[in-house]
N, C-alpha and C. Protein backbone atom coordinates (compact mmCIF):
# COMPACT_ATOMS: atom_id res chain seq x y z
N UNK A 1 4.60 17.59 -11.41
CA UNK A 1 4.21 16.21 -11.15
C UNK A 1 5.45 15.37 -10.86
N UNK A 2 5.44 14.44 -10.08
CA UNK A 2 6.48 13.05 -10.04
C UNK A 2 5.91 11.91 -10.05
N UNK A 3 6.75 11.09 -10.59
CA UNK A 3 6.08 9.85 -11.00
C UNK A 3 6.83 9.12 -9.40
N UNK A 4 6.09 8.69 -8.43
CA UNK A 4 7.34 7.88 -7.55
C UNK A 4 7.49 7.02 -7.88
N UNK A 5 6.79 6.01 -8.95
CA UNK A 5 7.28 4.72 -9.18
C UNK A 5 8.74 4.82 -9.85
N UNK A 6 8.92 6.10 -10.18
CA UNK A 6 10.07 6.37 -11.47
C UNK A 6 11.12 6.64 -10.33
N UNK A 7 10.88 7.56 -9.14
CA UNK A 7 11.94 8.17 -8.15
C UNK A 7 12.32 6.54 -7.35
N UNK A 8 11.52 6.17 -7.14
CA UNK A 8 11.32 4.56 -6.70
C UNK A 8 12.60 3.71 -7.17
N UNK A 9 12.39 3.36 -8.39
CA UNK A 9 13.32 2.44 -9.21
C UNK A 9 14.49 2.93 -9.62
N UNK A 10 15.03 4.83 -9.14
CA UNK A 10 15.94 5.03 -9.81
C UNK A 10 16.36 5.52 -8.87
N UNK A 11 16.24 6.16 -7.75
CA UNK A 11 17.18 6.32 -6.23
C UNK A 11 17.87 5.00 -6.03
N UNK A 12 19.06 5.46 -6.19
CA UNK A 12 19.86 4.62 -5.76
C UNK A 12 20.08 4.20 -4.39
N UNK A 13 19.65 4.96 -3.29
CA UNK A 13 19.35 4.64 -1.64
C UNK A 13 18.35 3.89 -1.89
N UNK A 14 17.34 3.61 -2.06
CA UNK A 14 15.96 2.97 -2.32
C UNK A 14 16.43 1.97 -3.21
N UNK A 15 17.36 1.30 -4.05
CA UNK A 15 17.38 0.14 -4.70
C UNK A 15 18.12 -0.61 -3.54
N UNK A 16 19.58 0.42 -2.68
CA UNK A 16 19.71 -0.45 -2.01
C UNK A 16 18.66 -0.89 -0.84
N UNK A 17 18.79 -0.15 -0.24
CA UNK A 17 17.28 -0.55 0.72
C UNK A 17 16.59 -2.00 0.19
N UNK A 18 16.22 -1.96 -0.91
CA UNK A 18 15.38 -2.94 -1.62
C UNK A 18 15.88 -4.35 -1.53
N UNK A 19 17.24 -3.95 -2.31
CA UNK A 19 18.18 -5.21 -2.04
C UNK A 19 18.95 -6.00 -1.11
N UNK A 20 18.83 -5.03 0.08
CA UNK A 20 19.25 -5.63 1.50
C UNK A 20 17.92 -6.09 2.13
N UNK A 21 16.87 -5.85 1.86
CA UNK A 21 15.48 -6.85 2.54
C UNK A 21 15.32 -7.85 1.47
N UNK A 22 15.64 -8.03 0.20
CA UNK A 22 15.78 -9.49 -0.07
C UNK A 22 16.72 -10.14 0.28
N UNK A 23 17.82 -9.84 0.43
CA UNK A 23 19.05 -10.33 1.50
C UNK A 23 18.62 -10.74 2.61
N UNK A 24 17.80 -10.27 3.28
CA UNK A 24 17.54 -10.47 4.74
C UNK A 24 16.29 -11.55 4.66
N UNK A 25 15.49 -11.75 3.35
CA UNK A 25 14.32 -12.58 3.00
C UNK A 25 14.95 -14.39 2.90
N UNK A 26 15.96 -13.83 2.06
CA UNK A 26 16.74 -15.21 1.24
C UNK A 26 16.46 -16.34 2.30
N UNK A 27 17.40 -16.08 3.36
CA UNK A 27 17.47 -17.50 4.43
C UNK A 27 15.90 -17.86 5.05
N UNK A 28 14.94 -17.14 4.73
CA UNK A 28 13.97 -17.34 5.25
C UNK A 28 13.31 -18.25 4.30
N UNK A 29 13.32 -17.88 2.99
CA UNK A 29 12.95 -18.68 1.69
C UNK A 29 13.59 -19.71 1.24
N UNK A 30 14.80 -20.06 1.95
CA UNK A 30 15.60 -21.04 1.44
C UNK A 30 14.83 -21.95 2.50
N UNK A 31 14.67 -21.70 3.52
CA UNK A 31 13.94 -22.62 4.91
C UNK A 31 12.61 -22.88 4.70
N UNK A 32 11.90 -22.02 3.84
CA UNK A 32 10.47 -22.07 3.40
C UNK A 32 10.46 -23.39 2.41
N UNK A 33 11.50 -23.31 1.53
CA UNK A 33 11.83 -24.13 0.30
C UNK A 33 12.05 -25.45 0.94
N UNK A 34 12.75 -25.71 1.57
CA UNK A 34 13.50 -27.05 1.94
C UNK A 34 12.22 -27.56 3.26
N UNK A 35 11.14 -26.77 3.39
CA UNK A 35 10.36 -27.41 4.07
C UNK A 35 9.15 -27.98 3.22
N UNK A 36 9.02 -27.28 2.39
CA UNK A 36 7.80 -27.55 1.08
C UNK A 36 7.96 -28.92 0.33
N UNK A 37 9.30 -29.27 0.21
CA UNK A 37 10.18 -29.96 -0.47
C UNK A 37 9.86 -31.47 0.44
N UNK A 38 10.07 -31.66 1.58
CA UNK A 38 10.28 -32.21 2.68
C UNK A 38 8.88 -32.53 3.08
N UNK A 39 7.68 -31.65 2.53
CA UNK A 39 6.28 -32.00 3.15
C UNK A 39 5.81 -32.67 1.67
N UNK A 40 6.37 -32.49 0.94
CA UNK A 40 6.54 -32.87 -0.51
C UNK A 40 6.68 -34.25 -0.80
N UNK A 41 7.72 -35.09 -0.21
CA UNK A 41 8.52 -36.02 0.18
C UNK A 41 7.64 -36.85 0.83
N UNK A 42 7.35 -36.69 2.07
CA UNK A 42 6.32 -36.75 2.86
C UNK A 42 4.96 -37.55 2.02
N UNK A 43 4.32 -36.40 1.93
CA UNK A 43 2.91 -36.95 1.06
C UNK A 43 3.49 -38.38 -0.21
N UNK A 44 4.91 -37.78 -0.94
CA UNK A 44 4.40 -38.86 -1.80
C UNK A 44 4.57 -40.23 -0.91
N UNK A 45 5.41 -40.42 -0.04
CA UNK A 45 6.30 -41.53 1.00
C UNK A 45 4.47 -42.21 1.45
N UNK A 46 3.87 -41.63 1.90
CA UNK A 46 2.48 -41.69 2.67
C UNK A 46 1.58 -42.52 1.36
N UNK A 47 1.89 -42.42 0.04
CA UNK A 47 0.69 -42.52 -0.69
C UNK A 47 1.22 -44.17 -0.89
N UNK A 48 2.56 -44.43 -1.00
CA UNK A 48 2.98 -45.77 -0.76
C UNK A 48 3.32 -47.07 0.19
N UNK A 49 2.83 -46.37 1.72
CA UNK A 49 2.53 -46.89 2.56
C UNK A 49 0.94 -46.67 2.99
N UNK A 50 -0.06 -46.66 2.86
CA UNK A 50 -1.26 -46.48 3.33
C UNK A 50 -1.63 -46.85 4.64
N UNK A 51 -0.83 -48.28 4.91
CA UNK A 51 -1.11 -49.03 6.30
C UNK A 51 -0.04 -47.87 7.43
N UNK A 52 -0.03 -46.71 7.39
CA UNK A 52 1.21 -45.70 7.87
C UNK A 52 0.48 -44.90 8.19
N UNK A 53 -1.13 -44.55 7.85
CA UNK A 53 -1.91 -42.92 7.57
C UNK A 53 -1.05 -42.09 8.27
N UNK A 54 -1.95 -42.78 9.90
CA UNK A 54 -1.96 -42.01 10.68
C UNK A 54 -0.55 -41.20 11.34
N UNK A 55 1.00 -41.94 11.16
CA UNK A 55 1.52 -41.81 11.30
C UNK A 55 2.66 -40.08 10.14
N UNK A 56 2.15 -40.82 8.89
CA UNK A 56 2.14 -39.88 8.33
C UNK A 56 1.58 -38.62 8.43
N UNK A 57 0.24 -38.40 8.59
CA UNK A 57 -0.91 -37.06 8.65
C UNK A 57 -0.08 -36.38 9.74
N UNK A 58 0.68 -37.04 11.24
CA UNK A 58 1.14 -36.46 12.30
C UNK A 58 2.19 -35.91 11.85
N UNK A 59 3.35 -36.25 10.82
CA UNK A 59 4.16 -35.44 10.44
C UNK A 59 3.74 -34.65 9.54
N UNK A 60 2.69 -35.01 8.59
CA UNK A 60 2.63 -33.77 8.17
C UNK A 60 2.13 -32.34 8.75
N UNK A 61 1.16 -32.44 9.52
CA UNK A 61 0.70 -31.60 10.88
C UNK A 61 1.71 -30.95 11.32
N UNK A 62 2.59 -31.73 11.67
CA UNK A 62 3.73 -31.16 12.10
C UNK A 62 4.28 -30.09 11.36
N UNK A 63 4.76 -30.40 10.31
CA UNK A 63 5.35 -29.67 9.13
C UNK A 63 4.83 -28.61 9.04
N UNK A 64 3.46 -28.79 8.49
CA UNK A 64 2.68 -27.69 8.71
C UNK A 64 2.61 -26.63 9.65
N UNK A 65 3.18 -26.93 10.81
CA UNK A 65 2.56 -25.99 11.59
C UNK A 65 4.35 -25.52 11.92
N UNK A 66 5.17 -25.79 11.24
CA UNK A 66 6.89 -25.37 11.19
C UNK A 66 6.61 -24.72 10.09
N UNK A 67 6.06 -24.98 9.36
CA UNK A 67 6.02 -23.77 7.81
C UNK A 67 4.70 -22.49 8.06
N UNK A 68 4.37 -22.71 8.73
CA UNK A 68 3.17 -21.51 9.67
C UNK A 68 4.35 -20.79 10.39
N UNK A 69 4.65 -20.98 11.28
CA UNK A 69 6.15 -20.45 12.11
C UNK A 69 6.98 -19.70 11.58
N UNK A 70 7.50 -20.16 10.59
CA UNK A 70 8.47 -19.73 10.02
C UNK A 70 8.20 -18.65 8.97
N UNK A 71 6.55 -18.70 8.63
CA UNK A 71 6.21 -17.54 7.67
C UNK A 71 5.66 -16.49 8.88
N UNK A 72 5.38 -17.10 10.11
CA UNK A 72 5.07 -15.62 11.10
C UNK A 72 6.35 -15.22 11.41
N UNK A 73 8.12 -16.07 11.49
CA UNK A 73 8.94 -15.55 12.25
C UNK A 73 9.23 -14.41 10.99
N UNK A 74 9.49 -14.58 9.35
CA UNK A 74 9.55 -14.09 7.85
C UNK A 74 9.03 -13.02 8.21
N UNK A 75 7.78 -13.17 8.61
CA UNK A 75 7.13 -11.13 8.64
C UNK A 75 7.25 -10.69 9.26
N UNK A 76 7.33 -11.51 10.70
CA UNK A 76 8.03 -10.15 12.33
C UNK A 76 9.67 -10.04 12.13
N UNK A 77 10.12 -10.27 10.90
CA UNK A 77 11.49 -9.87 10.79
C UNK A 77 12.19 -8.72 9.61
N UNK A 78 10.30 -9.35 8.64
CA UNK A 78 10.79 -8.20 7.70
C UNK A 78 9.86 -6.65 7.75
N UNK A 79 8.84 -6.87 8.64
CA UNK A 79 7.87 -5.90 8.87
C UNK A 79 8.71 -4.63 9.45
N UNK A 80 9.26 -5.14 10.32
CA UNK A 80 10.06 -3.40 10.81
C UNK A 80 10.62 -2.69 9.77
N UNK A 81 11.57 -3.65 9.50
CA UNK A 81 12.47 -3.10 8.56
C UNK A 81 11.61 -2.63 7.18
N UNK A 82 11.04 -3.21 6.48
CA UNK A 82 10.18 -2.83 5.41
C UNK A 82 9.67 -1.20 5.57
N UNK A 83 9.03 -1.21 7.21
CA UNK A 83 8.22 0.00 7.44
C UNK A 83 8.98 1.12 7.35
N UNK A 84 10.07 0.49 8.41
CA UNK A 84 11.46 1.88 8.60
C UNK A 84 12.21 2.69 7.37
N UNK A 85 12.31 1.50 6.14
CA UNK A 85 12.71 1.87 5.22
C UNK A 85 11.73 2.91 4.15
N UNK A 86 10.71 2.38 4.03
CA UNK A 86 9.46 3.32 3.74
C UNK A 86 9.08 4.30 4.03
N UNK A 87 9.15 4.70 5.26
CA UNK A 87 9.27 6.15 5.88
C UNK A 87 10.25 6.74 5.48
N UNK A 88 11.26 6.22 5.67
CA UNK A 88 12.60 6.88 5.21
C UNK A 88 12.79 7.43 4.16
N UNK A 89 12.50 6.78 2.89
CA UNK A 89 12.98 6.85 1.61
C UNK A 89 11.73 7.98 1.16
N UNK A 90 10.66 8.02 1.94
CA UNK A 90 9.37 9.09 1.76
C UNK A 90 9.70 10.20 2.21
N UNK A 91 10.25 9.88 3.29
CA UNK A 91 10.66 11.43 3.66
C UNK A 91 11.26 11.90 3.13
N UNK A 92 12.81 11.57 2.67
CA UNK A 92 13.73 11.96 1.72
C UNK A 92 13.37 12.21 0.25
N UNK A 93 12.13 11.56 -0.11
CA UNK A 93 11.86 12.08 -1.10
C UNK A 93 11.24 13.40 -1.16
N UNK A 94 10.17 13.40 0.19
CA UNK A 94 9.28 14.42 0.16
C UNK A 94 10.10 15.23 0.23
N UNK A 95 11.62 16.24 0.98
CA UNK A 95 12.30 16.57 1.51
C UNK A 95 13.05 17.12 -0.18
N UNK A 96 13.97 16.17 -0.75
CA UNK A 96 13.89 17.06 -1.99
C UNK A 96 13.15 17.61 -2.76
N UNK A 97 11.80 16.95 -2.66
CA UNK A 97 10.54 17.44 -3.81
C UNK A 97 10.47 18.77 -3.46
N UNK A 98 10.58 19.41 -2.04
CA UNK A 98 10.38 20.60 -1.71
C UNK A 98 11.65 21.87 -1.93
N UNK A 99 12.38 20.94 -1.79
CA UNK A 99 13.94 21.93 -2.63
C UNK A 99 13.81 21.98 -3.46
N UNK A 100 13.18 21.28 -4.51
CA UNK A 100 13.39 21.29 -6.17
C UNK A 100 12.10 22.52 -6.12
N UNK A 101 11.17 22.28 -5.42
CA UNK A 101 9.94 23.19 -5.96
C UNK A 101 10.44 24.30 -5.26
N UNK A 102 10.69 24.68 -4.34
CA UNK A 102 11.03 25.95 -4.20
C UNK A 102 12.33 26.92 -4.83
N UNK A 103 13.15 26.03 -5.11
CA UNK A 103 14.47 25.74 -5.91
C UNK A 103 13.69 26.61 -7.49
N UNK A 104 12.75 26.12 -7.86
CA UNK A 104 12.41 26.22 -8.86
C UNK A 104 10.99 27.25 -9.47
N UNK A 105 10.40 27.18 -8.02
CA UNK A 105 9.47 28.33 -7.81
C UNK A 105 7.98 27.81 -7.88
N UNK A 106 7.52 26.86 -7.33
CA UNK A 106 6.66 25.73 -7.47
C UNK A 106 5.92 26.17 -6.63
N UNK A 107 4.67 26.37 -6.70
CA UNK A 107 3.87 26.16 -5.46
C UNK A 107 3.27 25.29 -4.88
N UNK A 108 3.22 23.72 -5.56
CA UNK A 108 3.03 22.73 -5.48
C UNK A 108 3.07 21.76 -6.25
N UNK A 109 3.69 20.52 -5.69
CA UNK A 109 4.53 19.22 -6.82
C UNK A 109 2.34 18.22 -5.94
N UNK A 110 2.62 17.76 -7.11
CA UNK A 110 1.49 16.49 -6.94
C UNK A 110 2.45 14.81 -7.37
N UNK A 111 2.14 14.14 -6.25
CA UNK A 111 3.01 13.02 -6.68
C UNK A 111 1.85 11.71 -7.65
N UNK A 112 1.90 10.75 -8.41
CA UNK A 112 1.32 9.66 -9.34
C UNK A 112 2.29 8.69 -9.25
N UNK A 113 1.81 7.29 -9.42
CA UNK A 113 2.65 6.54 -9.62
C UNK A 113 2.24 5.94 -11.37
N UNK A 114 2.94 6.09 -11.53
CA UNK A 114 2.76 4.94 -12.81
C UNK A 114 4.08 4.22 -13.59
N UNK A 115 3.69 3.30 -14.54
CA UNK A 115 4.83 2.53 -15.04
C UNK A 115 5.98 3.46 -15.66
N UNK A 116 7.32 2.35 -15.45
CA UNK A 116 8.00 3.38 -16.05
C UNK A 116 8.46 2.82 -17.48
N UNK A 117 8.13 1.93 -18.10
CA UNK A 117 8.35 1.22 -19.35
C UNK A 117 6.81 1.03 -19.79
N UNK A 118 7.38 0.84 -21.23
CA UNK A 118 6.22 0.91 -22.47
C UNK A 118 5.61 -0.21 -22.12
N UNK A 119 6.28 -1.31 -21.84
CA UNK A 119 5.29 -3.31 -21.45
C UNK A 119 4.49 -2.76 -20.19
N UNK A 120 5.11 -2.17 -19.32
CA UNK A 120 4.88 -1.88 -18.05
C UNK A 120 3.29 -0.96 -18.42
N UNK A 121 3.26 0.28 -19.32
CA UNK A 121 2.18 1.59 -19.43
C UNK A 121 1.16 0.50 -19.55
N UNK A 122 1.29 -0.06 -20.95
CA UNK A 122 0.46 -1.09 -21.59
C UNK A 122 -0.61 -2.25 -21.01
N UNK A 123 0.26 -2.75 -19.94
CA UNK A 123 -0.14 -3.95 -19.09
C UNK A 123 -1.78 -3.69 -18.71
N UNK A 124 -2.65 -4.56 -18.69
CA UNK A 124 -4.02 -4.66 -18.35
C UNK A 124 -4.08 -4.14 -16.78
N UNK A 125 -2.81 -5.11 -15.92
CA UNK A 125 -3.17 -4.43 -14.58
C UNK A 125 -2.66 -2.85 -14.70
N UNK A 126 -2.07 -2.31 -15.06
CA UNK A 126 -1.70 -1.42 -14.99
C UNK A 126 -2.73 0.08 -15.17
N UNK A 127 -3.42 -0.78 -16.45
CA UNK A 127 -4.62 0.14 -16.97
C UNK A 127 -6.08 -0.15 -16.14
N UNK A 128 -6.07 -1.16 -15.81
CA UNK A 128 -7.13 -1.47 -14.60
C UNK A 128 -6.56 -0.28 -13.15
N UNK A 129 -5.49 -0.52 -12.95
CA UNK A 129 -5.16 0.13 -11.49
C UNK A 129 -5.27 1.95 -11.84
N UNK A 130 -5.16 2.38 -13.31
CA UNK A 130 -5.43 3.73 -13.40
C UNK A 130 -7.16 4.42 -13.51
N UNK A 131 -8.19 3.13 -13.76
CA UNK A 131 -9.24 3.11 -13.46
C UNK A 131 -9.64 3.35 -12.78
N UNK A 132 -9.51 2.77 -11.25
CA UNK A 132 -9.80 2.45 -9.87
C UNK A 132 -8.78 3.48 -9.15
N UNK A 133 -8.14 4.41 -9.47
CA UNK A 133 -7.30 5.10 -8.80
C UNK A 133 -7.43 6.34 -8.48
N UNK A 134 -7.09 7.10 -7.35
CA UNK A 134 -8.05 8.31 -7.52
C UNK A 134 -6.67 9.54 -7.61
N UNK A 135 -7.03 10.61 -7.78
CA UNK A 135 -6.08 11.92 -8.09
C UNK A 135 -4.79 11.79 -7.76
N UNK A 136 -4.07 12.81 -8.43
CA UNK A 136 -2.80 13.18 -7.57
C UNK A 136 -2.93 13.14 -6.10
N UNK A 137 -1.46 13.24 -5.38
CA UNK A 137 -1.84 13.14 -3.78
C UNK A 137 -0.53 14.37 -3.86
N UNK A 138 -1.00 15.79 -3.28
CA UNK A 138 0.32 16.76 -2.87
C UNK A 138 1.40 16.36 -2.51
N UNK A 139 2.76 16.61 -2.70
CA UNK A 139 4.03 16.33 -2.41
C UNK A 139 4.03 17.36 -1.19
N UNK A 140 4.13 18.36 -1.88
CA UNK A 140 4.46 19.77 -1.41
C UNK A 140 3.89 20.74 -1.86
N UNK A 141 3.48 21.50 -1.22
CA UNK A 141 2.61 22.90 -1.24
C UNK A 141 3.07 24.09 -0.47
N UNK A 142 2.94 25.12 -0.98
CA UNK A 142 3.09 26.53 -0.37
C UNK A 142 1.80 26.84 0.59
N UNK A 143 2.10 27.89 1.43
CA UNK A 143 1.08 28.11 2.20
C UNK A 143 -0.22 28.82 1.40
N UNK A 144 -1.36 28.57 2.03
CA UNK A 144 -2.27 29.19 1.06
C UNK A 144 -3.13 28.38 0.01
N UNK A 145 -2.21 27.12 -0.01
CA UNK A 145 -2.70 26.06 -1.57
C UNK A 145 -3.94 25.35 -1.11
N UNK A 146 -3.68 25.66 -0.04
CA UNK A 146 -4.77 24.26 1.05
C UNK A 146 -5.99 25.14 1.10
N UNK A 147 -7.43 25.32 0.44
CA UNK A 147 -8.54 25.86 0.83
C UNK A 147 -9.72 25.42 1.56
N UNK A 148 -9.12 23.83 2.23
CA UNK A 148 -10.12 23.06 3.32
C UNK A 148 -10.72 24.00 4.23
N UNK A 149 -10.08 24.84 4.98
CA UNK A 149 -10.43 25.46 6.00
C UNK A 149 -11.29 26.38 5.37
N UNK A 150 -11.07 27.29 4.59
CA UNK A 150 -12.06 28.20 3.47
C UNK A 150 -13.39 27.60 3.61
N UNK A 151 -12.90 26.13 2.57
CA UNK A 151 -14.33 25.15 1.91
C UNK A 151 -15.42 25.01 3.33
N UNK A 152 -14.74 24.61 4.31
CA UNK A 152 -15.72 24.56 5.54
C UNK A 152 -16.27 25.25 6.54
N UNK A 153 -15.48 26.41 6.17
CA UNK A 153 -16.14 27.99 6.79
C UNK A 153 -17.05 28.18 5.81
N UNK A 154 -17.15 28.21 4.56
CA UNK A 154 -18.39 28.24 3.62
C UNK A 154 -19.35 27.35 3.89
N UNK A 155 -19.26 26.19 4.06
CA UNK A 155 -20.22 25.34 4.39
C UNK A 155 -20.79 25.16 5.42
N UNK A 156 -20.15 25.67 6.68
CA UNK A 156 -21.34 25.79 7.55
C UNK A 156 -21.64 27.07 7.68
N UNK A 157 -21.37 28.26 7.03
CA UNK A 157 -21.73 29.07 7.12
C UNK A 157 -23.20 29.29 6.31
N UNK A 158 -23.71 28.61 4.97
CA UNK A 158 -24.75 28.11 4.49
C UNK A 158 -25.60 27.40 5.78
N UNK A 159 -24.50 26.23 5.83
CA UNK A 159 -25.59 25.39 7.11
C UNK A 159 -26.16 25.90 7.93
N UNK A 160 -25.71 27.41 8.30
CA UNK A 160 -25.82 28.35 9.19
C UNK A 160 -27.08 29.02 9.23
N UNK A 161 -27.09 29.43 7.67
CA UNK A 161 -28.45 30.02 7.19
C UNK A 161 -29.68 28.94 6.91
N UNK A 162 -29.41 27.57 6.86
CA UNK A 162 -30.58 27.19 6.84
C UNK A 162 -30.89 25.88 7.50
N UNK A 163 -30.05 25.70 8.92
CA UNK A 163 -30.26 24.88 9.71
C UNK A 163 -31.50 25.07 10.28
N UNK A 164 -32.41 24.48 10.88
CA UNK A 164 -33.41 24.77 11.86
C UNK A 164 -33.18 25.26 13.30
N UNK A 165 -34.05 26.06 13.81
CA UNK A 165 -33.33 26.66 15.38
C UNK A 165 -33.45 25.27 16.01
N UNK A 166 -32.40 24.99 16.91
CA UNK A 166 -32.44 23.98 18.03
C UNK A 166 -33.67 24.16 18.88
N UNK A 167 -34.05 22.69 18.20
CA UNK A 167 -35.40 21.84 19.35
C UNK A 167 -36.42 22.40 18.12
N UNK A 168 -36.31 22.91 16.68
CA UNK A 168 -37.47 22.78 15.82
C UNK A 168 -37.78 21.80 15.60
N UNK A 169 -38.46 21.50 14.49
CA UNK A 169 -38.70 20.19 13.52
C UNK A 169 -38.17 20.58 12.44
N UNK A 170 -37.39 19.60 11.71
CA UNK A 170 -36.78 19.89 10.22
C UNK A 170 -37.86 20.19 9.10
N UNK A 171 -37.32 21.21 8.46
CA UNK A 171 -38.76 21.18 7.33
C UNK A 171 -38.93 19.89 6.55
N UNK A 172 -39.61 19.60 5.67
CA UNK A 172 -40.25 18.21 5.14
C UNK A 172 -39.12 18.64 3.98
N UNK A 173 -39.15 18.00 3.07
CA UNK A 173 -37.99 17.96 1.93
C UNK A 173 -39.11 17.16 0.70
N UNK A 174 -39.38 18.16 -0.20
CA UNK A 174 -40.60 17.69 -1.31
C UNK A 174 -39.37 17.19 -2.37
N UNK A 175 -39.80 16.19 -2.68
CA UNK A 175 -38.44 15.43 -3.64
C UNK A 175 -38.97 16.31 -5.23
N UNK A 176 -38.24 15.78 -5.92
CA UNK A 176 -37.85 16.90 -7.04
C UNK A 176 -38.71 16.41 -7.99
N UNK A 177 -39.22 17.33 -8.64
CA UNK A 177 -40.22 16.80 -9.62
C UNK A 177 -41.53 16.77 -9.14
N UNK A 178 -41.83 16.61 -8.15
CA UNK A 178 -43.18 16.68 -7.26
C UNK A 178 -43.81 18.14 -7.60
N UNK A 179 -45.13 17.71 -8.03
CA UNK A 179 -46.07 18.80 -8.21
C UNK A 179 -47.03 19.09 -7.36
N UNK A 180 -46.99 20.76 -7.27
CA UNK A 180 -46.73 21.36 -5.86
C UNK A 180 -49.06 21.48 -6.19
């Protein structure tokens, strides 16, 4: 098993990664800030002139639609990079998971995420998100581990035996419990 939240927080390529897209966030949030601030300003300036509305509502409109902007220019700047880095740091993970397991004689690693501190195990969301969460997901597997192709040669091979010939009518289906 691997925990990736654990490979996550403790690869040191992946913290930096982490820490150069809040680097790259900062000036965007500092511009986010000083506009909030400024529409802030704004409203109270407006509540002490009343005979102003209309003049006011136009800057704030304005504002508004510079703090819209600036949160679409924020994600078409951090979206690449976010993605690129994500792939990356997956691959490289997946990439040792498979040296270590073969390294080690594994026929297959299953990856989980979960907390890596006791506040963290504990947390309600945490125990809510292990509720709603479904299995391991394979890291790495040997050939052979995978029995999809098996499972569905069995299954239509059943389907096989009791499909109807093409252009029958399906038999009727007596629900269960029905007395015959």
């Amino acid at each position: 098993l691997l925990n990736l939240s654990h490979v996550l927080k403790n690869y040191q390529k992946a913290v930096v990664l982490n820490n150069e897209l809040k680097d790259l966030a900062n000036p965007f949030q500092q511009r986010a800030k000083s506009k909030a601030t400024q529409y802030e300003s704004i409203v109270k300036e407006a509540q002490t002139k009343p005979d102003q509305r209309e003049f006011y509502e136009k800057q704030l409109r304005q504002l508004k639609r510079e703090m819209e902007d600036l949160s679409n220019e924020t994600q078409q700047a951090m979206a690449k990079r976010q993605d690129d880095a994500l792939v990356l740091i997956y691959k490289e993970i997946q990439d040792a998971c498979q040296r270590v397991a073969m390294s080690q004689g594994f026929d297959m690693v299953f990856s989980y995420n979960d907390a890596t501190t006791s506040q963290e195990y504990w947390s309600p969301m945490n125990i809510m998100r292990k509720l709603q969460q479904g299995g391991c997901t394979p890291l790495y597997f040997t050939r052979g581990m995978d029995i999809s192709a098996d499972v569905v040669g069995a299954l239509n091979q059943a389907f096989g035996r009791t499909a109807p010939a093409p252009g029958a009518a399906a038999p009727a289906v007596t629900p269960v419990g029905a007395g015959a």
